[in-house]
Protein backbone atom coordinates (compact mmCIF):
# COMPACT_ATOMS: atom_id res chain seq x y z
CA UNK A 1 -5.94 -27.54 -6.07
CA UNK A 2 -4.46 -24.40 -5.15
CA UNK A 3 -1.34 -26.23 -3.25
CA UNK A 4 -0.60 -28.12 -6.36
CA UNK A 5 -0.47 -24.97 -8.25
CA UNK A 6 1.54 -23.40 -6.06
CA UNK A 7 4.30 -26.14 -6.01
CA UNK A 8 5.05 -26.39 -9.93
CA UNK A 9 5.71 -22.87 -9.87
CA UNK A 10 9.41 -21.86 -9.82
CA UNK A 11 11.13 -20.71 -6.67
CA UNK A 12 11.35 -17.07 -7.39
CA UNK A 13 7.23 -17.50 -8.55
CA UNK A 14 6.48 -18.79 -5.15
CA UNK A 15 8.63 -15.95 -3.53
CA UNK A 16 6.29 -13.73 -5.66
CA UNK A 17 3.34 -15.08 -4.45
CA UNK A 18 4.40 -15.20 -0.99
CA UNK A 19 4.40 -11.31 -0.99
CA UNK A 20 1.07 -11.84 -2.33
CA UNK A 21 -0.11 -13.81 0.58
CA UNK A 22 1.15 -11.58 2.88
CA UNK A 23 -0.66 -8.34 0.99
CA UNK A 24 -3.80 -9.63 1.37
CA UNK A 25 -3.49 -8.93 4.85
CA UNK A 26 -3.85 -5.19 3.64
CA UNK A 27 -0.54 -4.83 5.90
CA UNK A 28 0.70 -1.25 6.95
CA UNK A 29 4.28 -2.95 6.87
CA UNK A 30 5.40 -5.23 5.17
CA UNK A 31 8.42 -7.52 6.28
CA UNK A 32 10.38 -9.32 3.80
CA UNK A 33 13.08 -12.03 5.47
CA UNK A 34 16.12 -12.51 2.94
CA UNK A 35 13.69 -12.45 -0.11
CA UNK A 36 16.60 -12.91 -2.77
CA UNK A 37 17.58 -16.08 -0.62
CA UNK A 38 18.20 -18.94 -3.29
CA UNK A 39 17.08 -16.64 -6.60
CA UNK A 40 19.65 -16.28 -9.71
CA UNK A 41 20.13 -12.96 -11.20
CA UNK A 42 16.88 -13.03 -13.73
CA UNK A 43 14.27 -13.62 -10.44
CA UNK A 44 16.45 -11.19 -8.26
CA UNK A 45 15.90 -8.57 -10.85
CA UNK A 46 12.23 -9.19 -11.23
CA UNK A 47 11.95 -9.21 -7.71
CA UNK A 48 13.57 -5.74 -6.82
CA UNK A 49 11.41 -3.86 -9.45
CA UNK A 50 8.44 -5.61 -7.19
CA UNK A 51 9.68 -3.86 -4.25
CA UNK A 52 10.41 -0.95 -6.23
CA UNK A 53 6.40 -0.70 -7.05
CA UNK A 54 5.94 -1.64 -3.44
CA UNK A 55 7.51 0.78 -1.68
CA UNK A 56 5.31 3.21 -3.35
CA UNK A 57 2.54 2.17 -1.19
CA UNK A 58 4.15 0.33 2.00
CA UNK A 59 6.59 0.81 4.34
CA UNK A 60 9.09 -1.81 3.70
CA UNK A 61 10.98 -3.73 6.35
CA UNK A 62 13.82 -5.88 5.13
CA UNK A 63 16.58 -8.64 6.27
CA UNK A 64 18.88 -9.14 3.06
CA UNK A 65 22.42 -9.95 2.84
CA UNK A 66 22.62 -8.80 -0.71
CA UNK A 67 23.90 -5.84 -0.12
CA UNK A 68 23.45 -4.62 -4.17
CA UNK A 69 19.71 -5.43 -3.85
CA UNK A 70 19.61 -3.65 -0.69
CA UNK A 71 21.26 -0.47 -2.13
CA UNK A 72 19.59 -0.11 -5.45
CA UNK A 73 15.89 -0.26 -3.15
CA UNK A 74 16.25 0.90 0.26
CA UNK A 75 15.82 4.51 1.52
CA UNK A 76 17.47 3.89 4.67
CA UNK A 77 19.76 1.15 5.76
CA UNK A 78 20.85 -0.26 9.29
CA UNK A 79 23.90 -2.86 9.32
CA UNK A 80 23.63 -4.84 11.54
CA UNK A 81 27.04 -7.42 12.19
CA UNK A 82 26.66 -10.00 15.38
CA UNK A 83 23.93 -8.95 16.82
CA UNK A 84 25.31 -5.46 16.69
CA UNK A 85 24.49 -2.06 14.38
CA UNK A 86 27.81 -0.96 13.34
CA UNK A 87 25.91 1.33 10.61
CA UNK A 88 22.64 3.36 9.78
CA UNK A 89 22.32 5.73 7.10
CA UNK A 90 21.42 6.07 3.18
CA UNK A 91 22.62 4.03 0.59
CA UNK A 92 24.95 7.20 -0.69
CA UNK A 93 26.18 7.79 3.10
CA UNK A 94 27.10 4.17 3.56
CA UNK A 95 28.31 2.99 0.12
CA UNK A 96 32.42 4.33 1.37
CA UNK A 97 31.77 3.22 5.49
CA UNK A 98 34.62 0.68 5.67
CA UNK A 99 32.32 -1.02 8.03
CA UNK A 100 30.09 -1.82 5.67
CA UNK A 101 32.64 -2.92 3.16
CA UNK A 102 34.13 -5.27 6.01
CA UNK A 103 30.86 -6.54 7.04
CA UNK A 104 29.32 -7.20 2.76
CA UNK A 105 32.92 -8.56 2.40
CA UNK A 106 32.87 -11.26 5.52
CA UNK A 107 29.29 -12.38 4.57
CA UNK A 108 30.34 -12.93 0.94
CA UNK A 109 33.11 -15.04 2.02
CA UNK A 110 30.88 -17.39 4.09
CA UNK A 111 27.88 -17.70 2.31
């Protein structure tokens, strides 16, 4: 069965093909909740060059705490810290905002 298949594949496979579910849909956006949640540096990697060929074709909303992945892929970025933007901008305008830092900084110290 399909399921079965599914379940032996490894975590960052299943992430995969949970973007692939979701393109079926032939979606005009495509919304991707803390995708790198849980992967190691190997499926992280493979994963961003997905997006990368993504974003060629769809307009790519994301929620990621990685702030890395988030700056090597997205065109635009909002930060958003309790509930509240403290940021918006491109990757270059935001990568010396002290906010940013601050906020990157706090959520690497309680993850």
């Amino acid at each position: 069965h399909a399921w079965d298949a599914a379940a032996s594949l490894s975590y960052g496979d299943r992430r995969a093909l949970e973007i692939a579910v979701a393109l079926a849909a032939e979606p005009r956006i495509l919304f991707l909740d803390e995708p790198t949640s849980g992967l190691g540096a190997e499926a992280t990697r493979r994963l961003g060059q997905l997006v990368k060929r993504l974003r060629e074709r769809y307009t790519i909303v994301m929620i990621e705490h990685d702030m890395r992945f988030l700056f090597e892929l997205a065109d635009r970025i909002s930060v958003i810290h309790w509930g509240q933007v403290i940021a918006e901008g491109t990757p270059a305008q935001l990568g010396d905002n002290k906010w940013v830092r601050r906020s990157a900084l706090a959520e690497a110290t309680h993850a």
